[in-house]
N, C-alpha and C. Protein backbone atom coordinates (compact mmCIF):
# COMPACT_ATOMS: atom_id res chain seq x y z
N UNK A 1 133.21 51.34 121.59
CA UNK A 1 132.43 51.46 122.80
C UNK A 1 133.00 52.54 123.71
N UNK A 2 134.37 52.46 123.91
CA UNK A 2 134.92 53.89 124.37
C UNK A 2 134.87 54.79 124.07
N UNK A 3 134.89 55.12 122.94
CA UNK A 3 134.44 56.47 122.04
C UNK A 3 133.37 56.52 122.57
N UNK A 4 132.04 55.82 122.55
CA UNK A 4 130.48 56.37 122.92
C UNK A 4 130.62 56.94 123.81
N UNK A 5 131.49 55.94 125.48
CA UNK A 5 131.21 56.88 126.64
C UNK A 5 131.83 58.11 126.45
N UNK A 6 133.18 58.33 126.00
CA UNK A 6 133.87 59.53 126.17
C UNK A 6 132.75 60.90 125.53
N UNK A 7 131.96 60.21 124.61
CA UNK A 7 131.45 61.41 123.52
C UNK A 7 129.90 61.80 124.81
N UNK A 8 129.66 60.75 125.28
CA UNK A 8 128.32 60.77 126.23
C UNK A 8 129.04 61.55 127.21
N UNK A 9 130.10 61.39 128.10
CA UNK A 9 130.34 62.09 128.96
C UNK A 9 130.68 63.41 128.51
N UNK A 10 131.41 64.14 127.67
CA UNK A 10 131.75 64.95 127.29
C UNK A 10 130.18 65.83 126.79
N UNK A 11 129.20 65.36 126.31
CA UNK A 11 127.71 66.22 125.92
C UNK A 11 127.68 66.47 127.22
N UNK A 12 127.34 65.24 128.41
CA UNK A 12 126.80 65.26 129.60
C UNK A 12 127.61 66.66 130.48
N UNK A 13 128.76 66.51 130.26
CA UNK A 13 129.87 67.77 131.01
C UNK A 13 128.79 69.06 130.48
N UNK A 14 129.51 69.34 128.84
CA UNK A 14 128.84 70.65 128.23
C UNK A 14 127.63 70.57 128.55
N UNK A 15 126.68 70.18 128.93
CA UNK A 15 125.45 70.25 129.01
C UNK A 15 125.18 71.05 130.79
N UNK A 16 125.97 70.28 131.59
CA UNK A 16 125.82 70.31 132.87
C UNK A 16 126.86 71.94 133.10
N UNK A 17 127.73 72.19 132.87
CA UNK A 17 128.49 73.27 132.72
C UNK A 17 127.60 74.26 132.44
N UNK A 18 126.71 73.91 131.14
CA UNK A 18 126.21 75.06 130.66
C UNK A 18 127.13 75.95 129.76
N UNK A 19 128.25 75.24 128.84
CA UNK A 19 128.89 76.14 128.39
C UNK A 19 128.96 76.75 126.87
N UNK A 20 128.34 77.32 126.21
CA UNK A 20 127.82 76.94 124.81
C UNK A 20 128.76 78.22 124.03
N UNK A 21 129.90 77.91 123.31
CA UNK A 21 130.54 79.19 122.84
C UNK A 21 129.92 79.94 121.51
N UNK A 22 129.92 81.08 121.42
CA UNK A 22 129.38 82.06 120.80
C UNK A 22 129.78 80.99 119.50
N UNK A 23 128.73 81.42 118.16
CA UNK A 23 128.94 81.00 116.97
C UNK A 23 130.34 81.60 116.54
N UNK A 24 131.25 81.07 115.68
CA UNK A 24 132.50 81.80 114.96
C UNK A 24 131.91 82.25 113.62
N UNK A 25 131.85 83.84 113.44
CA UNK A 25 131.20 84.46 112.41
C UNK A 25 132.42 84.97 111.47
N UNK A 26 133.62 85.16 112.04
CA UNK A 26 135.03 86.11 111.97
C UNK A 26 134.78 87.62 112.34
N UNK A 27 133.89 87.72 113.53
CA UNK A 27 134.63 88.68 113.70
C UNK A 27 134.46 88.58 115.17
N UNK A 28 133.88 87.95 115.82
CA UNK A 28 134.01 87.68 117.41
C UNK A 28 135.39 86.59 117.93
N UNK A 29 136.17 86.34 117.11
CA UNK A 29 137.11 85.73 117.07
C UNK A 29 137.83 85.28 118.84
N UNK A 30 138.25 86.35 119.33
CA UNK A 30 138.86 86.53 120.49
C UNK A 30 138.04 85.74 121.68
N UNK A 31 136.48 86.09 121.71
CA UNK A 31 135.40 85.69 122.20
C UNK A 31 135.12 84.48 122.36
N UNK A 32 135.10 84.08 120.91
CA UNK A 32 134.66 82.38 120.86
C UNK A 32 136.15 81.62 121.47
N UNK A 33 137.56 82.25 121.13
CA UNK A 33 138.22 81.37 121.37
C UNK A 33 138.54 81.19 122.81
N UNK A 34 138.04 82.24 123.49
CA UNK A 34 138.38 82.18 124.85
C UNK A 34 137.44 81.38 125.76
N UNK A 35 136.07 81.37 125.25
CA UNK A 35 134.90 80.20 125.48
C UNK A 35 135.58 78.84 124.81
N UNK A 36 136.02 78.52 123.80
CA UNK A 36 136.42 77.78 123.46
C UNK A 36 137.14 76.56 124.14
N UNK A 37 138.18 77.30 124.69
CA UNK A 37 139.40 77.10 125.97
C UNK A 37 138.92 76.39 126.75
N UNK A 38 137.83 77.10 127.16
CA UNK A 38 137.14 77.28 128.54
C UNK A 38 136.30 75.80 128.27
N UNK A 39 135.49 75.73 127.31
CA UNK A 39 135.22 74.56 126.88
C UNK A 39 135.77 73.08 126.86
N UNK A 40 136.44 73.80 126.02
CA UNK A 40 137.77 72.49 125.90
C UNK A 40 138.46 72.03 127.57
N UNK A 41 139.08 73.19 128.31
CA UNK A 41 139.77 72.64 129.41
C UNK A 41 138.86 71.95 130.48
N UNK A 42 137.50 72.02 130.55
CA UNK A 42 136.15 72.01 131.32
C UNK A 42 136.53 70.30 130.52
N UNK A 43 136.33 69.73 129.63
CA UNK A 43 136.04 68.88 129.34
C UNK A 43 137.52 67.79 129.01
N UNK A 44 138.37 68.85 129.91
CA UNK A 44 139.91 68.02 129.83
C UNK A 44 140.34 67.33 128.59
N UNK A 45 139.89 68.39 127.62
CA UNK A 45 140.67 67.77 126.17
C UNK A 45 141.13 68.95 125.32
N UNK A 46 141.69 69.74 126.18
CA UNK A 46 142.48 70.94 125.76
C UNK A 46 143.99 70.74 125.27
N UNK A 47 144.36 69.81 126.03
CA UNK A 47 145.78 69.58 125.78
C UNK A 47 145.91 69.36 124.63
N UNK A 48 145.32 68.77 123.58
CA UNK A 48 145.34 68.49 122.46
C UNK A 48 145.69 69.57 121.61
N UNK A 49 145.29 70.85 121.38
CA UNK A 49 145.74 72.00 121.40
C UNK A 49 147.37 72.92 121.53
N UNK A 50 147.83 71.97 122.66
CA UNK A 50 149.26 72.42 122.77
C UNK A 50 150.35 72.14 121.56
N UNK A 51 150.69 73.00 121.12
CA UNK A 51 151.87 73.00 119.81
C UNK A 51 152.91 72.66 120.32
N UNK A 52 153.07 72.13 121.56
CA UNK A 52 154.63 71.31 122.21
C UNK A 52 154.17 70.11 121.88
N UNK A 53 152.47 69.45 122.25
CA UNK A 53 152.34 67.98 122.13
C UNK A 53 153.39 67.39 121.26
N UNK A 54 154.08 65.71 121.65
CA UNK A 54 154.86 64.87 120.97
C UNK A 54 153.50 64.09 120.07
N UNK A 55 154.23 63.92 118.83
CA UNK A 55 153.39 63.51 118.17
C UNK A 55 153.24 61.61 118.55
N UNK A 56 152.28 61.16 118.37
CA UNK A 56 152.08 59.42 119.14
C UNK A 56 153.37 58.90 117.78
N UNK A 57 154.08 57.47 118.43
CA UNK A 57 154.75 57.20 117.84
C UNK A 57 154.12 55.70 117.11
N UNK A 58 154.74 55.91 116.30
CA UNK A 58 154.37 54.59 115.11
C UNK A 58 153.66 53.51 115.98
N UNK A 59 152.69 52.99 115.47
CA UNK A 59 152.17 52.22 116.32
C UNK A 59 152.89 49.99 115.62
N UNK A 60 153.43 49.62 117.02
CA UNK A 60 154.39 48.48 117.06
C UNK A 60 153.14 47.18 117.40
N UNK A 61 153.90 46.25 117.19
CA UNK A 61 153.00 44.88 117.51
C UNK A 61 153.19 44.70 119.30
N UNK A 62 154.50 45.23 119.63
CA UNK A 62 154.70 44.79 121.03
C UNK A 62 154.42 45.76 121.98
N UNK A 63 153.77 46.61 121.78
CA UNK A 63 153.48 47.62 122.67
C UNK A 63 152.47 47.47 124.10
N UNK A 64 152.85 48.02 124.74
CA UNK A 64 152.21 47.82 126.30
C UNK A 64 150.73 48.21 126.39
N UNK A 65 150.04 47.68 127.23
CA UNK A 65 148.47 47.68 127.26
C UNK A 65 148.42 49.43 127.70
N UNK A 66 149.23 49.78 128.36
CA UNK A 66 149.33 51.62 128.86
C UNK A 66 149.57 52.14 127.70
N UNK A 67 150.71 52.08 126.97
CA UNK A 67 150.73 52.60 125.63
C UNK A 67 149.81 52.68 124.61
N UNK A 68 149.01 51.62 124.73
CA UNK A 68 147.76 51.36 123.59
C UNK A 68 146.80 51.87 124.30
N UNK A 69 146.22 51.98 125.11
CA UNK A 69 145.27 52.89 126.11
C UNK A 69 145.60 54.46 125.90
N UNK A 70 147.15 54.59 126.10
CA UNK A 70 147.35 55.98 125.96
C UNK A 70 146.99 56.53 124.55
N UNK A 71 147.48 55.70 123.55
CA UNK A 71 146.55 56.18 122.19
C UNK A 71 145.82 55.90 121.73
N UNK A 72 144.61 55.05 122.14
CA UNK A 72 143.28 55.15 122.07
C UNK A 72 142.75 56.32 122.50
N UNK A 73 142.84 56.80 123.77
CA UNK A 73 142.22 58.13 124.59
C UNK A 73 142.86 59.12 123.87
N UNK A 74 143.75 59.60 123.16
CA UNK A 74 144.76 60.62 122.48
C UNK A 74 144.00 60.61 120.97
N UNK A 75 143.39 59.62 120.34
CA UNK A 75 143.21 59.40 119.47
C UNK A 75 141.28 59.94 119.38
N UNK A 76 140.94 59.47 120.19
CA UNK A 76 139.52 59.86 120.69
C UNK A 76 139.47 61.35 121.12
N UNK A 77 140.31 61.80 121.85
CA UNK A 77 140.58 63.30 122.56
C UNK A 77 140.49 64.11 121.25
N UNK A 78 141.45 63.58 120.65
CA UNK A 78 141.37 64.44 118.57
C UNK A 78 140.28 64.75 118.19
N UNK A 79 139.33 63.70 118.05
CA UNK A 79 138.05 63.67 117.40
C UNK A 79 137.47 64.81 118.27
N UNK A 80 136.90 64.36 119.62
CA UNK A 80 136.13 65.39 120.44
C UNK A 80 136.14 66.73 120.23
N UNK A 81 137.93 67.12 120.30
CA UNK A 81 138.34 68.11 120.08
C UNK A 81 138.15 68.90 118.35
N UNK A 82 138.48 68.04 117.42
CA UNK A 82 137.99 69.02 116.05
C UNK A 82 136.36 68.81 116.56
N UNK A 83 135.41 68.10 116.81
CA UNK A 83 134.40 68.25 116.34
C UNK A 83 134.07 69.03 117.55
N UNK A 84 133.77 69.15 118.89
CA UNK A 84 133.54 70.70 119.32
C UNK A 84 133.97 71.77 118.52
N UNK A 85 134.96 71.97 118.17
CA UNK A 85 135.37 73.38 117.17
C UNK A 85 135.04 73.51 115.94
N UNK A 86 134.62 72.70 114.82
CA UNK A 86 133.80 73.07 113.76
C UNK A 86 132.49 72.50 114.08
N UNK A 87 132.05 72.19 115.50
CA UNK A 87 130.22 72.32 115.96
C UNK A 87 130.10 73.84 115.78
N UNK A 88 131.25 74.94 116.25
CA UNK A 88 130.41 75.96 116.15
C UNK A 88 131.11 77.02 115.62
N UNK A 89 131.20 76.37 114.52
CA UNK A 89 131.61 77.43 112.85
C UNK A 89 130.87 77.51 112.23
N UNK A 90 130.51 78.85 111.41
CA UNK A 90 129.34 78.92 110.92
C UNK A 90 128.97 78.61 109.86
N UNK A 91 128.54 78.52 108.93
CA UNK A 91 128.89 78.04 107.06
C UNK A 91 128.74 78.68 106.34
């Protein structure tokens, strides 16, 4: 059920933004990725992206309701994030 809203709010953002990045053909490369960004940070799931991110740790039986929240939304953020970026790759 969280996933739906996050995925509803996130169309609803791109939609309302207006932000639609160029198709990736290979050779507008620079273009799309900078719409991309722009995309992604607009819809606050850019961070996902960062090559510092700590990777989530093993998931425990005793873990805190914040901790399990934090990787639910981290886990959901993933999804959003590959599937905006192969929405607009071309085939």
């Amino acid at each position: 059920m969280l996933m739906e809203t996050n995925m509803n709010s996130s169309v609803k953002v791109a939609k309302d933004v207006k932000i639609q990045p160029d198709r990736f053909d290979g050779t507008n490369y620079t273009r799309w990725m900078d719409k991309m960004i722009f995309l992604l940070t607009s819809l606050k799931i850019c961070y996902i992206l960062d090559p510092n991110l700590s990777a989530l740790p093993e998931l425990q039986e005793d873990e805190s309701a914040t901790i399990k929240t934090a990787r639910v939304k981290r886990e959901e953020d993933e999804v959003l994030c590959r599937g905006h970026i192969l929405n607009t790759l071309t085939s």
